[in-house]
Structures are given as structure tokens and as C-alpha cells.
Protein backbone atom coordinates (compact mmCIF):
# COMPACT_ATOMS: atom_id res chain seq x y z
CA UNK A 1 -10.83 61.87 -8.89
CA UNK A 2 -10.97 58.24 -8.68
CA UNK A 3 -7.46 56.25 -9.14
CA UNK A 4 -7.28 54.52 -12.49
CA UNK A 5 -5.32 51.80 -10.85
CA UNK A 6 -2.46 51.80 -13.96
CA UNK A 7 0.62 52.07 -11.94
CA UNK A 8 2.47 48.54 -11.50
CA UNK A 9 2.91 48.05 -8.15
CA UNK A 10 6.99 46.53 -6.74
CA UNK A 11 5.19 44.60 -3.59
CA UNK A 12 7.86 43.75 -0.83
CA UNK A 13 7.42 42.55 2.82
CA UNK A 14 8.03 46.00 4.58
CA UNK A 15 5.38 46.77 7.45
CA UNK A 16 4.59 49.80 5.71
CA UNK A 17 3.57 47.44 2.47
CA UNK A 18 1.77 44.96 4.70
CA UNK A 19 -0.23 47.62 6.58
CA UNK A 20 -0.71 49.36 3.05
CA UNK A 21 -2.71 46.46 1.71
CA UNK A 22 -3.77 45.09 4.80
CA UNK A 23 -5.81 47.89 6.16
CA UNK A 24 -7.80 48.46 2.83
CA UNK A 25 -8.74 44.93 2.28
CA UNK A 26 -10.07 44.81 5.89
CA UNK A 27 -11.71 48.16 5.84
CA UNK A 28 -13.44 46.87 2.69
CA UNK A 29 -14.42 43.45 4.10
CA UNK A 30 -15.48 44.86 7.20
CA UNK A 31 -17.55 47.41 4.89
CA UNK A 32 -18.74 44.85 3.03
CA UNK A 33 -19.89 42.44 5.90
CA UNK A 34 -21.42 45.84 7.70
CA UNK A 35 -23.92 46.02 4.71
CA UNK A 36 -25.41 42.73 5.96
CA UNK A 37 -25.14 43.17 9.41
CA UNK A 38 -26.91 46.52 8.81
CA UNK A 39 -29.43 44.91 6.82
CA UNK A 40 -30.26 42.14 9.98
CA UNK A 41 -30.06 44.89 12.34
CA UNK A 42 -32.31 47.64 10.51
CA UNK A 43 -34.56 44.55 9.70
CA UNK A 44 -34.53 43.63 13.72
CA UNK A 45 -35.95 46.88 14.61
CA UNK A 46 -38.69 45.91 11.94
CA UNK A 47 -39.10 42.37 13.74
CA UNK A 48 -36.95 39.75 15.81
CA UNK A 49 -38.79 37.41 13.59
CA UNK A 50 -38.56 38.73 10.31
CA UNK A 51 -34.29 39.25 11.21
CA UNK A 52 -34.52 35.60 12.35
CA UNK A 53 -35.75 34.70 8.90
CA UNK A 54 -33.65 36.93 6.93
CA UNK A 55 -30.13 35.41 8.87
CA UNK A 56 -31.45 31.69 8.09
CA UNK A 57 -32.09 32.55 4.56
CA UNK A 58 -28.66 34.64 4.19
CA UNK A 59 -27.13 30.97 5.26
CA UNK A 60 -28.87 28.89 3.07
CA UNK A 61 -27.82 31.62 -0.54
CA UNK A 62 -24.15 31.51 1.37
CA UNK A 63 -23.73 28.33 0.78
CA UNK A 64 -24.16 28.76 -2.85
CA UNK A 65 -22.66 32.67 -3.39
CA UNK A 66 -19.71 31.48 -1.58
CA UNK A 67 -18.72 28.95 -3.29
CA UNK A 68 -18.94 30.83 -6.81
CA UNK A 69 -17.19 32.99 -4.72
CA UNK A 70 -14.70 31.26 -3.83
CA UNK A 71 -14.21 30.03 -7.86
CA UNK A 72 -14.26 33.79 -8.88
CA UNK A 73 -11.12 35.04 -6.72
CA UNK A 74 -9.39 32.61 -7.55
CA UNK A 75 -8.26 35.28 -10.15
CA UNK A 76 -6.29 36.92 -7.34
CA UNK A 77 -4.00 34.27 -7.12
CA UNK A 78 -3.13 34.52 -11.59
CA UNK A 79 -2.87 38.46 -11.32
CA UNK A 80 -0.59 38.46 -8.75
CA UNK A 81 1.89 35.69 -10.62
CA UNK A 82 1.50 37.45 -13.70
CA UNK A 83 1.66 40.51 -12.12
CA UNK A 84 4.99 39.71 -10.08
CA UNK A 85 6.70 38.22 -13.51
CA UNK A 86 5.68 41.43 -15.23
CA UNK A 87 3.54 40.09 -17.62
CA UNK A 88 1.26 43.21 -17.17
CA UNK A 89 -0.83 42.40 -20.64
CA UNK A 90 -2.32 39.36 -19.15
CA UNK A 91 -3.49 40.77 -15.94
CA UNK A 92 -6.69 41.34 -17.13
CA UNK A 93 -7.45 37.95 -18.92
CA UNK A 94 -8.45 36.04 -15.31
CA UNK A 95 -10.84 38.93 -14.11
CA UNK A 96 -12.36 37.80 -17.59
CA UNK A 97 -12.77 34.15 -17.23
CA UNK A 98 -14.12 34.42 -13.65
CA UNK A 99 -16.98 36.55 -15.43
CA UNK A 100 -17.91 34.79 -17.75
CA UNK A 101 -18.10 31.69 -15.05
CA UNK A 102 -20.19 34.15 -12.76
CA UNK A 103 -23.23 35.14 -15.54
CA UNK A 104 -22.99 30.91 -17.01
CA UNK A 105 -24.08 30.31 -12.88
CA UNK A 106 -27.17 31.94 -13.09
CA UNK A 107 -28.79 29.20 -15.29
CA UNK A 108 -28.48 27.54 -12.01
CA UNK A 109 -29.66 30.59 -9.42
CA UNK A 110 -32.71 31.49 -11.21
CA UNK A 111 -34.06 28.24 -11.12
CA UNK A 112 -33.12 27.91 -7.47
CA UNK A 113 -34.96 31.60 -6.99
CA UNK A 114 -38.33 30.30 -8.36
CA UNK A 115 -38.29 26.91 -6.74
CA UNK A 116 -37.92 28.79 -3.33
CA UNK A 117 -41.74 28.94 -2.84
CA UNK A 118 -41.78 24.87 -2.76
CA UNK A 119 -38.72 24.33 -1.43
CA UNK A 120 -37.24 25.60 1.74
CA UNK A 121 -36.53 24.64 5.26
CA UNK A 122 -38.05 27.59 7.20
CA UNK A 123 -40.26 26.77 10.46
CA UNK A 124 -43.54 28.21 9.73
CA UNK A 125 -43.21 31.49 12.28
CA UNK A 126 -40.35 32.34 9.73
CA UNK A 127 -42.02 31.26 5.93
CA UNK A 128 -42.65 34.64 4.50
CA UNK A 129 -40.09 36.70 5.66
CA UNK A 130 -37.37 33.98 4.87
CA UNK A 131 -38.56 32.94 1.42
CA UNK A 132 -39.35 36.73 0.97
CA UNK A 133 -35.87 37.56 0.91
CA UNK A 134 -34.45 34.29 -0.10
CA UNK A 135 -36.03 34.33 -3.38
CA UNK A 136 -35.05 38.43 -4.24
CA UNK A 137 -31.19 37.12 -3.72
CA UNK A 138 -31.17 34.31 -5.46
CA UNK A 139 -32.18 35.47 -8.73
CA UNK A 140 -29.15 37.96 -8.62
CA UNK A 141 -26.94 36.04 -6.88
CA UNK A 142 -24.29 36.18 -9.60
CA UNK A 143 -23.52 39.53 -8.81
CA UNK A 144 -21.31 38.79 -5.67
CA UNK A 145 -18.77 36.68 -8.04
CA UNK A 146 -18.99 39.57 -10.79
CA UNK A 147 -18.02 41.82 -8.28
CA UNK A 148 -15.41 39.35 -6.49
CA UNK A 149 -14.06 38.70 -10.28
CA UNK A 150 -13.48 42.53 -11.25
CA UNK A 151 -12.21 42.60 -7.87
CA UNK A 152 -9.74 40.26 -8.06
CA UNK A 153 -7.79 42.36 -11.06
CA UNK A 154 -7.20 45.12 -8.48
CA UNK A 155 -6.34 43.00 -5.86
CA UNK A 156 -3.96 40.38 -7.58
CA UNK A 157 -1.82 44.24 -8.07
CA UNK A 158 -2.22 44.89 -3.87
CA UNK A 159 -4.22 47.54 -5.04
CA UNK A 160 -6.85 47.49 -2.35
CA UNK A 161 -8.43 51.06 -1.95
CA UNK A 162 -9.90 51.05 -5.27
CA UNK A 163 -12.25 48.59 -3.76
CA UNK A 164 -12.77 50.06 -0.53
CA UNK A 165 -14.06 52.96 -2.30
CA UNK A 166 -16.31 50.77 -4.51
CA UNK A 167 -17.63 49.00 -1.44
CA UNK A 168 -18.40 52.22 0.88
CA UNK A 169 -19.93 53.49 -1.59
CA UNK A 170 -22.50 50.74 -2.47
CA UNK A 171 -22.83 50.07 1.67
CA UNK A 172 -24.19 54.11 2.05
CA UNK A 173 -26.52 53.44 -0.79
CA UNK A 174 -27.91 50.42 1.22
CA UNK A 175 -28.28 52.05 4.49
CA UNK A 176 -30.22 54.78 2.83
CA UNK A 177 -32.35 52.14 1.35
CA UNK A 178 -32.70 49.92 3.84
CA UNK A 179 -34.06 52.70 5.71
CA UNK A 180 -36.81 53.49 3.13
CA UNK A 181 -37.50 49.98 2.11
CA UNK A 182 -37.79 47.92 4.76
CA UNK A 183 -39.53 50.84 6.97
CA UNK A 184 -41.33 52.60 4.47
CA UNK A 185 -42.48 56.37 3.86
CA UNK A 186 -45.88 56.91 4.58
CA UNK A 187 -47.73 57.94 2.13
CA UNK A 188 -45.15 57.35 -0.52
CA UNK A 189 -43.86 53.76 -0.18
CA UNK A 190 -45.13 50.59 2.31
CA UNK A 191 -42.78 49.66 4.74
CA UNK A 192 -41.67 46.05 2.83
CA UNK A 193 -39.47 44.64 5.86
CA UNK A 194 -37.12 41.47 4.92
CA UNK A 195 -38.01 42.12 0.94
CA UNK A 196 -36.89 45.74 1.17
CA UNK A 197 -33.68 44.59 2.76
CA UNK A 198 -33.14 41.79 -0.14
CA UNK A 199 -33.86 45.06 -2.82
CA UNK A 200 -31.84 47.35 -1.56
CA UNK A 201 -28.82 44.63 -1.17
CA UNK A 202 -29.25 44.19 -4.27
CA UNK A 203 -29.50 47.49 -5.66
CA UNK A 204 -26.13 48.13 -3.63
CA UNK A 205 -24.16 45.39 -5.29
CA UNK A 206 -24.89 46.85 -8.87
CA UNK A 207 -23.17 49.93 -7.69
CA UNK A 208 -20.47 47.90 -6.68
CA UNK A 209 -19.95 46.59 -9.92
CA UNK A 210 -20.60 49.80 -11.97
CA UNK A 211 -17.74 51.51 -9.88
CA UNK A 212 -15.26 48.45 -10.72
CA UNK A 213 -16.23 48.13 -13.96
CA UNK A 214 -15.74 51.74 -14.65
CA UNK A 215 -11.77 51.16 -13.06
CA UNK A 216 -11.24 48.06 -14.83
CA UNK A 217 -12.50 49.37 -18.63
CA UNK A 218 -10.64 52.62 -18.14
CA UNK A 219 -8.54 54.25 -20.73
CA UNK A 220 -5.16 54.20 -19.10
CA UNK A 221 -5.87 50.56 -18.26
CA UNK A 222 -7.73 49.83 -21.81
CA UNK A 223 -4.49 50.68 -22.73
CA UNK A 224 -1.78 49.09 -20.32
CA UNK A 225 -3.40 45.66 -19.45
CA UNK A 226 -5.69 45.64 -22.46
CA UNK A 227 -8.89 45.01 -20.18
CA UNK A 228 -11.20 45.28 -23.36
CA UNK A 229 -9.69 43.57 -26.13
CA UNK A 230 -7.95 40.79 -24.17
CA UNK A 231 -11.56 39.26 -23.12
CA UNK A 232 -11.52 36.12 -25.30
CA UNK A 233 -12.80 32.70 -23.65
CA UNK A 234 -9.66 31.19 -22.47
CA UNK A 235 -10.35 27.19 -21.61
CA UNK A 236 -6.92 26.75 -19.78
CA UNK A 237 -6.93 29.56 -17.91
CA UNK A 238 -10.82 28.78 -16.62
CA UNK A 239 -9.65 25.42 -15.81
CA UNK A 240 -6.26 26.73 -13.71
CA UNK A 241 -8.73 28.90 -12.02
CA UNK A 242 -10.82 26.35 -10.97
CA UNK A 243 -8.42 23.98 -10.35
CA UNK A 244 -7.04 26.75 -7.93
CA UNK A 245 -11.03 27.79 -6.45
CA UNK A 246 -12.50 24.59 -6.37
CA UNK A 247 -10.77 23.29 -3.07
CA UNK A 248 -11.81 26.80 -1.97
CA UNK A 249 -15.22 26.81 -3.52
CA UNK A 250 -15.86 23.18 -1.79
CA UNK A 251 -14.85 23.97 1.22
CA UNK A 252 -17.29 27.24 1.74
CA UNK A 253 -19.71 24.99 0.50
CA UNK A 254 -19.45 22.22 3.45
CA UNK A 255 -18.17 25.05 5.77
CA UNK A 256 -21.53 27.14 5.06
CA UNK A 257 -23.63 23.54 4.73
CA UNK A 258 -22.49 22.83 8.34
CA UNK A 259 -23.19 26.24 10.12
CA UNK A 260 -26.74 26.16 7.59
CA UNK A 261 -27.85 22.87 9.65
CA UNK A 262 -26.79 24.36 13.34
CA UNK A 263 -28.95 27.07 12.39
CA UNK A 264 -31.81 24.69 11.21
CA UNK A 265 -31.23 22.64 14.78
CA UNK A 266 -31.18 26.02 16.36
CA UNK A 267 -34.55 27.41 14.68
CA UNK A 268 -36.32 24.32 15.71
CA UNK A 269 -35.25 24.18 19.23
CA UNK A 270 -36.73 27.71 19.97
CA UNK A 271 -37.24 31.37 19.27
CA UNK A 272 -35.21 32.80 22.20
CA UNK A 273 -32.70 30.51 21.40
CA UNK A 274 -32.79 31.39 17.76
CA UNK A 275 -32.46 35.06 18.56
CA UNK A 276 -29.10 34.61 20.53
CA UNK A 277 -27.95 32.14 17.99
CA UNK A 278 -28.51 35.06 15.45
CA UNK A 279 -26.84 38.05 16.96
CA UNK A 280 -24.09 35.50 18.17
CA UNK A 281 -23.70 34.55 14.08
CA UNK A 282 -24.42 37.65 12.81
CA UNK A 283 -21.55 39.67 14.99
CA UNK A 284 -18.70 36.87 14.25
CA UNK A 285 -19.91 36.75 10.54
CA UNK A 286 -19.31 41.27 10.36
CA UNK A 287 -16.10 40.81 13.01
CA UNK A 288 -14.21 37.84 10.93
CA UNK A 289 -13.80 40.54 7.83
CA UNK A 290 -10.49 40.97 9.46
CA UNK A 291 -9.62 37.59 8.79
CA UNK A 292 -10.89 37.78 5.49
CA UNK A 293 -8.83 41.17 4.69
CA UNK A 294 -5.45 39.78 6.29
CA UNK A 295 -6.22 36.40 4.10
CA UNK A 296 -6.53 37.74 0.76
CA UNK A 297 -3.76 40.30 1.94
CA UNK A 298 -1.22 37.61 2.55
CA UNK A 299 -2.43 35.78 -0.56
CA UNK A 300 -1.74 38.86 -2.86
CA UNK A 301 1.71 39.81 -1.37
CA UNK A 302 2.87 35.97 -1.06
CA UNK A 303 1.76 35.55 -4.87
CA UNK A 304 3.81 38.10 -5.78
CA UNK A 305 6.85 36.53 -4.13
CA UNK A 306 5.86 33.27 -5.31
CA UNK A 307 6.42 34.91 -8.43
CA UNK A 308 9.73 36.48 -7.89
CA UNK A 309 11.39 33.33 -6.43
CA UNK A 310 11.60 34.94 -2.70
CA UNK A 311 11.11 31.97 -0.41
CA UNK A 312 12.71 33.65 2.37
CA UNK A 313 10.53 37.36 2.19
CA UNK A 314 7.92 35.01 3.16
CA UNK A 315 8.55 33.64 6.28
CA UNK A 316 9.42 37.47 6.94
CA UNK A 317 5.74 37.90 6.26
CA UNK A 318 3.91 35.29 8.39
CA UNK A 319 5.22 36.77 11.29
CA UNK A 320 4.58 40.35 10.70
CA UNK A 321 0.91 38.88 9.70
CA UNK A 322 0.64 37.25 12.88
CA UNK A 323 1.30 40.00 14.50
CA UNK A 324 -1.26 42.34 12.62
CA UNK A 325 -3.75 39.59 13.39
CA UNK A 326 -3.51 39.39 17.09
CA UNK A 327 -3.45 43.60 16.88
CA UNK A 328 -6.90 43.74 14.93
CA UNK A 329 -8.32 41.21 16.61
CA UNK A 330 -7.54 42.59 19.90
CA UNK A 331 -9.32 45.71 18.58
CA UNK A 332 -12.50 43.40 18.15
CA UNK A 333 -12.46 42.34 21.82
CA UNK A 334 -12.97 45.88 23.30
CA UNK A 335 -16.50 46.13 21.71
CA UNK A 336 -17.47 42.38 21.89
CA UNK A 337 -16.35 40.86 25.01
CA UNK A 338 -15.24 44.02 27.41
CA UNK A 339 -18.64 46.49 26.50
CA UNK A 340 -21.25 44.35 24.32
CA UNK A 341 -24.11 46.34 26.45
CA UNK A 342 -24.42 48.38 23.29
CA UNK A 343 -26.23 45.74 21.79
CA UNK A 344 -29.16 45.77 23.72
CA UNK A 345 -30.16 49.18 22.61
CA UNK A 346 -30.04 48.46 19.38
CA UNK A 347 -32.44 45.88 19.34
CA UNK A 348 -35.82 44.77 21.35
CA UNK A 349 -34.81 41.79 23.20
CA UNK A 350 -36.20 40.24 26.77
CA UNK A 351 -34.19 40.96 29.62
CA UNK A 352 -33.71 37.64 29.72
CA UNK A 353 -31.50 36.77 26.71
CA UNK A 354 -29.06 40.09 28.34
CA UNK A 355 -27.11 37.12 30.23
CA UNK A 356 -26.65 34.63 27.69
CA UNK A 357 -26.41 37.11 24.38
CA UNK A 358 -23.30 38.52 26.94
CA UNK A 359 -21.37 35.14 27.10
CA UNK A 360 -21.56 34.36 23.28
CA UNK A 361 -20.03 37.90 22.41
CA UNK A 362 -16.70 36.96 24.92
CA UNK A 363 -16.84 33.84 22.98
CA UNK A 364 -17.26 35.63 19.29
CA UNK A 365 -14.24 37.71 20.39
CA UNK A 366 -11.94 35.13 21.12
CA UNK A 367 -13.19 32.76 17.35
CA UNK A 368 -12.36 35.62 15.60
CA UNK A 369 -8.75 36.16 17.18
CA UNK A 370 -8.51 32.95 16.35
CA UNK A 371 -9.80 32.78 12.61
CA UNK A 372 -7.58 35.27 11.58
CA UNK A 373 -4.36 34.01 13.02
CA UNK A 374 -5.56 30.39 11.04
CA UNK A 375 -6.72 32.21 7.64
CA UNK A 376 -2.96 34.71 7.99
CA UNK A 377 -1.08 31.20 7.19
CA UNK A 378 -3.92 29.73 4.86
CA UNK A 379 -3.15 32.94 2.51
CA UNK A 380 0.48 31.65 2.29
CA UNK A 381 -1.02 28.15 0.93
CA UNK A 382 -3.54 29.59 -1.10
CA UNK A 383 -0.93 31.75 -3.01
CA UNK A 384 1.13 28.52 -4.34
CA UNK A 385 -2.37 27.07 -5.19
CA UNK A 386 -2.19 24.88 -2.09
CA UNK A 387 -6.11 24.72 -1.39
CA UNK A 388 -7.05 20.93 -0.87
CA UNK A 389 -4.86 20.06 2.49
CA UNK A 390 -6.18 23.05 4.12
CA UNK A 391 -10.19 22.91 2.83
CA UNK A 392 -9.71 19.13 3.98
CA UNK A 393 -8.89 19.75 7.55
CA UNK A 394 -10.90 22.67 8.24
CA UNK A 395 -14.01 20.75 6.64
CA UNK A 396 -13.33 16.94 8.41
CA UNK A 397 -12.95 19.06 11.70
CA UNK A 398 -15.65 21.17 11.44
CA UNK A 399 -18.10 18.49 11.15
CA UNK A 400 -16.91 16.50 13.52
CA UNK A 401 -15.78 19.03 16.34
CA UNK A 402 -18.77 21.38 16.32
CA UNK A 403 -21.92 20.22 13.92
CA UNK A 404 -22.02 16.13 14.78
CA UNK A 405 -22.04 17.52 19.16
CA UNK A 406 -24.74 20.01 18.34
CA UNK A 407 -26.67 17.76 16.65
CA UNK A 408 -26.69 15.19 19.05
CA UNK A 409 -27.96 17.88 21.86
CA UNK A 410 -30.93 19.02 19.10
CA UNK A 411 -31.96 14.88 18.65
CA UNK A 412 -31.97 14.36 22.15
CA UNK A 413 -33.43 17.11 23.28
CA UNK A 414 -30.60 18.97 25.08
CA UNK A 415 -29.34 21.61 22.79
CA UNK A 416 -30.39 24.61 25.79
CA UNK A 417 -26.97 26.89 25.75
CA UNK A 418 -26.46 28.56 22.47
CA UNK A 419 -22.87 29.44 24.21
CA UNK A 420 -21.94 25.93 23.48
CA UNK A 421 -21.72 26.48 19.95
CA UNK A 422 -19.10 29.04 20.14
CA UNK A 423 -16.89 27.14 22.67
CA UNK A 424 -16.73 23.92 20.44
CA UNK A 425 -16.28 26.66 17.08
CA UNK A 426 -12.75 27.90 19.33
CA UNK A 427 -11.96 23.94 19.80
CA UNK A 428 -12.13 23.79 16.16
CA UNK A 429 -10.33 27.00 15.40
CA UNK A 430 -7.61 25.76 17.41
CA UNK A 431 -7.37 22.06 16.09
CA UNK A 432 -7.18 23.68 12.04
CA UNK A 433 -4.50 25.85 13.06
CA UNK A 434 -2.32 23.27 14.27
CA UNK A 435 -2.78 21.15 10.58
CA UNK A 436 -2.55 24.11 8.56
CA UNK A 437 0.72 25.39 10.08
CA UNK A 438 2.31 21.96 10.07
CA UNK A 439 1.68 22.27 5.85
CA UNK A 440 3.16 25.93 5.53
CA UNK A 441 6.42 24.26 7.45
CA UNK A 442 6.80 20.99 4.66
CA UNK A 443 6.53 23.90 1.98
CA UNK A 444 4.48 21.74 -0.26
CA UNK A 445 2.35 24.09 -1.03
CA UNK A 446 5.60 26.42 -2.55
CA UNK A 447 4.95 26.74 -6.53
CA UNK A 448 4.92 28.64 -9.31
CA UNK A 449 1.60 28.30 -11.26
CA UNK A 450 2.37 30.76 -14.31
């Protein structure tokens, strides 16, 4: 049986709390990220090309699904407050706005979906796969931020196993029909490559949101938090929310605008060097899930605290989160940069690319060591609502430290080492951390915001 979630959970900094939280919300990132990884993967066995095209069309919907995204869990940060002054009937009124936010955005998606055939930025060896899948995603591309705003009800309560169990779920449904769709059954159904891999991604993420929805409208919490009947259109609270997610929201938007033109410099430069590019990207997007666990994890428990009016349980848990970062991502670097032979049976690639693909994944396993140390402080600032300092820095820096070098190589001709990229990403890991920690010291970002 399913847990109905009701309980109201007393969140404190013990270990046994952190690692309670933690481990959920990075088993069901990581889950979550797997899906797509499997999807490039299962799609690479298909074709290099047609995985090539589906990773450079994932990056161009990112940009937009993140930063709805980004608006839509910004309910986290509400249901933990509320949820930490024990004002349990409004827990459910966020999860609502960020809804009804998510469905308004596809008067924007669907438009985006048909105009894909016209408008794109694929190099022509790439056209059909990429716009293929591109346009499948886009016309449900909603359904990320529905499931990120049901989400965020659970998680705002550090209740993060009811959506692990949502998410494995819906990423065993997509493996199973990844493997029919994009390979086919003869006889039965035509193997339909990077569109199968867009359907049954798709297909996936509705389970996702049945299984939420199911938790959220339950009758125990029908009845405690008033999930149904407290679903009015609140104008204040959609504002606070995006007053909170917008910083956020912007900042995925330039982050994933930035990493969308290195892959466009990338593409054009040259296939092999589009291939390493891509299983370079696609490993560091599955492997930073721990960063994005241990983020919304500190976010949750810090709200809560926030909350309560315990400035000093927080401090307690930076360090304990800086310790769980370097501890998970030290479990990253054993498949990554000690063994990433593995990788080479898994897909058909020249024995050429073996040298170079080898270098990127030591580099990969050091940015993501690094990403979750930086996003185990940003947490802290996002929980008092402190998003702009942070989304600043990590945006001015990006652009200057990593996309303004590469594309300086691509115009003149000298962008030849794909490793390159991931050295200067490490630079610019390093640099945000530095900023970001200076602004949880000045406590600025400390304040209640219900």
C-alpha cells in the first residue's frame, strides 16, 4: 500500500533526518535523469546520429521546461514555511497555483511544437530525428511543471519517497517502451527511433502525474490539508511564487541558453566531436541528480527552520550537507573517472573517440563533485527566497568563463578538444562557489516569507 503522505512531519538537522530526505530526493532525481539518459542511450544503439539529434533537441525544450520548472517548485519553498508554522490547511494551496501556471504555459508550447518544422537550428545530418522528437515534447511539455508542482506538496513536508516511487515507476514504463518504440516489433509495430523515444517519455510522465495526483487528492489528505476544496486562484500567492521562481526560472533559462549554443558550436564543428560532446553532456546531465537531490533537500529542511526561527540548526546543516556531497559525489567518480570502459560497450563508437570520450568522463566526475558542493549552499539561499544574487553569479560567470572561450575556438576555427569544455565548466564551478558562499555568510538571504 502506497503512503498517503498525511502525517506532519517535526524536520530537525539530525544525520539520520538529512540522510532520510536526502537519499530519496537523489534516488528520485537520479531516477528521473536515468529516464533520459536511457532514452539517448537506447536511441544510440538505434543511431549515433539520431542520439546526436535527440540530445540537441532535449537542450533546446530544456531551456523552456526548465524554466517553468523552475517557477513550479517554487511551491517547495511555501509548503515548507507553512508547513514548519503548522499551518497544515494551506499546504496544499501552492501545489495549486503552480498548476494552474503549468496548463496557462501551454498556449505558449503548442505553438512552439508546430512551428518546429520551420524553425530549428539542426545541421541537416540531424533534421528529422531532432525535429522528430523536438516537436512530440513540446506539445506536452507542461507536464514536467505539473508533475514538479504536485511534487512540490510532498516535498515542501521532506516527504521524499512518495516521489521516488512515482518516478521509478514511470522510468520502468519508459524503458519498456523505449524498447518497443524506438526498436520496433516486427510484424507488430515499426521500429520509430528518436519519435518512439519522445512517445514513450511522454507516456511515462503521465504516469508520473497520475501516481501524484492520486497521493495528493487522497482521502486522508482531502481531509487534513484540504487538497480539493482549497484550489481557488490565489493572485498573491502566484505572484510570491514567482517572485520566489523567477530568479530561478531565469537563470535555467540563460544557464540552458548557454550550454544550447556550445552544443550548436559543437554540432557544426563535427560529428566525432559531437558524439563525445554528447556522451560527455549526457553523463554529467544523469550524474548531477545528486546535486539536484541534496539542493532541494537542503531547501526543504532549511525552509522548515526558516520557519521555526532556528538560525543556528542551519549552519549545523551546511556542514553535514557538505559532507554528504563530497560522499555521493565520490561515489560518482568510481564509475566515471576510475572504470568509464563500460561505456564503450554500450554504444558503437570508433576506436578513436576511446581516448578522448576517457578524459571528459575524469573531467564529468570532478564538475559534478563540484556542482553539488555549490547547489548544497544555494538550497540554504533558496529557502529564505534568496534567488537573484546566486542566479546572477552563476549566469555572468557562465557566459563569460566557459561559452564566450568556446565560442571564440568555433569562429576561429580551433574548437578541436571537446575536453576543453569540461575544464573551463570546473573553472566556473569553482569561481560560483566562492560568490555564493560569501552570500550564505552576510545572511541576507535569512527571511521569513509566510
Amino acid at each position: 500500500m502506497m503512503p498517503s503522505g498525511t502525517e506532519h512531519n517535526h524536520i530537525d538537522c539530525s544525520l539520520k533526518n538529512v540522510l532520510g530526505l536526502t537519499m530519496p530526493m537523489v534516488l528520485t532525481a537520479m531516477s528521473h535523469n536515468l529516464m533520459y539518459l536511457i532514452d539517448r542511450f537506447m536511441v544510440a544503439r538505434y543511431s549515433i546520429d539520431a542520439m546526436n539529434a535527440v540530445a540537441m533537441a532535449s537542450s533546446f525544450l530544456l531551456i523552456f521546461v526548465l524554466f517553468l520548472i523552475g517557477v513550479a517548485s517554487s511551491a517547495e519553498v511555501f509548503v515548507g514555511q507553512y508547513n514548519g508554522t503548522q499551518q497544515y490547511e494551506k499546504l496544499a494551496v501552492p501545489t495549486w497555483q503552480m498548476i494552474y501556471t503549468s496548463l496557462a504555459a501551454s498556449l505558449f508550447f503548442i505553438p512552439l511544437a508546430y512551428g518546429s518544422d520551420y524553425i530549428n537550428t539542426f545541421p541537416s545530418y540531424y533534421l528529422k530525428d531532432g525535429v522528430d522528437y523536438q516537436k512530440i515534447m513540446l506539445y506536452f511539455a507542461a507536464l514536467p511543471a505539473i508533475k514538479a508542482a504536485f511534487a512540490a506538496f510532498f516535498v515542501g513536508q521532506g516527504k521524499g519517497k512518495i516521489i521516488a516511487i512515482a518516478v521509478a515507476v514511470g522510468m520502468i514504463l519508459n524503458i519498456i517502451l523505449d524498447y518497443l518504440l524506438i526498436y520496433g516489433m516486427e510484424g507488430i509495430l515499426p521500429a520509430l527511433g528518436a519519435k518512439g523515444a519522445a512517445i514513450a517519455t511522454v507516456l511515462a510522465e503521465f504516469c508520473q502525474i497520475l501516481i501524484l495526483a492520486a497521493l495528493f487528492f487522497s482521502k486522508n489528505n482531502r481531509k487534513t490539508y484540504k487538497t480539493f476544496t482549497n484550489r481557488a486562484f490565489d493572485r498573491e500567492l502566484t505572484k510570491g511564487c514567482w517572485k520566489v521562481g523567477f530568479p530561478i526560472s531565469l537563470g535555467n533559462f540563460a544557464c540552458l541558453l548557454a550550454w544550447y549554443l556550445v552544443q550548436i558550436f559543437i554540432s557544426h564543428s563535427s560529428k566525432d566531436a559531437t558524439t563525445v560532446y554528447n556522451i560527455g553532456l549526457n553523463l554529467y546531465v544523469f550524474c548531477v541528480c545528486v546535486g539536484d537531490g541534496i539542493n532541494k533537500s537542503v531547501a526543504a529542511i532549511t525552509a522548515n527552520m526558516i520557519g521555526r526561527g532556528d538560525l543556528e540548526s542551519i549552519e549545523k546543516i551546511r556542514k553535514i550537507f557538505v559532507i554528504v556531497s563530497i560522499c555521493f559525489g565520490g561515489i560518482i567518480v568510481i564509475p566515471l573517472g576510475l572504470c568509464p570502459e563500460w561505456i564503450f560497450g554500450l554504444l558503437t563508437l570508433s576506436p578513436d573517440l576511446y581516448a578522448e570520450v576517457k578524459i571528459v568522463c575524469y573531467w564529468v566526475a570532478l564538475d559534478v563533485v563540484l556542482e553539488a558542493l555549490l547547489l548544497s549552499t544555494w538550497g540554504i539561499l533558496l529557502a529564505g527566497g534568496d534567488s537573484k544574487y546566486a542566479m546572477f553569479v552563476h549566469q555572468i560567470s557562465l557566459w563569460l568563463l566557459v561559452v564566450l572561450p568556446v565560442g571564440v575556438l568555433y569562429y576561429i576555427h580551433a574548437l578541436r578538444s571537446v575536453p576543453i569544455i569540461f575544464v573551463l565548466t570546473a573553472l566556473w564551478l569553482i569561481v560560483v562557489q566562492f560568490f555564493v558562499y560569501g552570500r550564505y555568510k552576510s545572511l541576507k538571504w535569512y527571511r521569513k516569507l509566510v
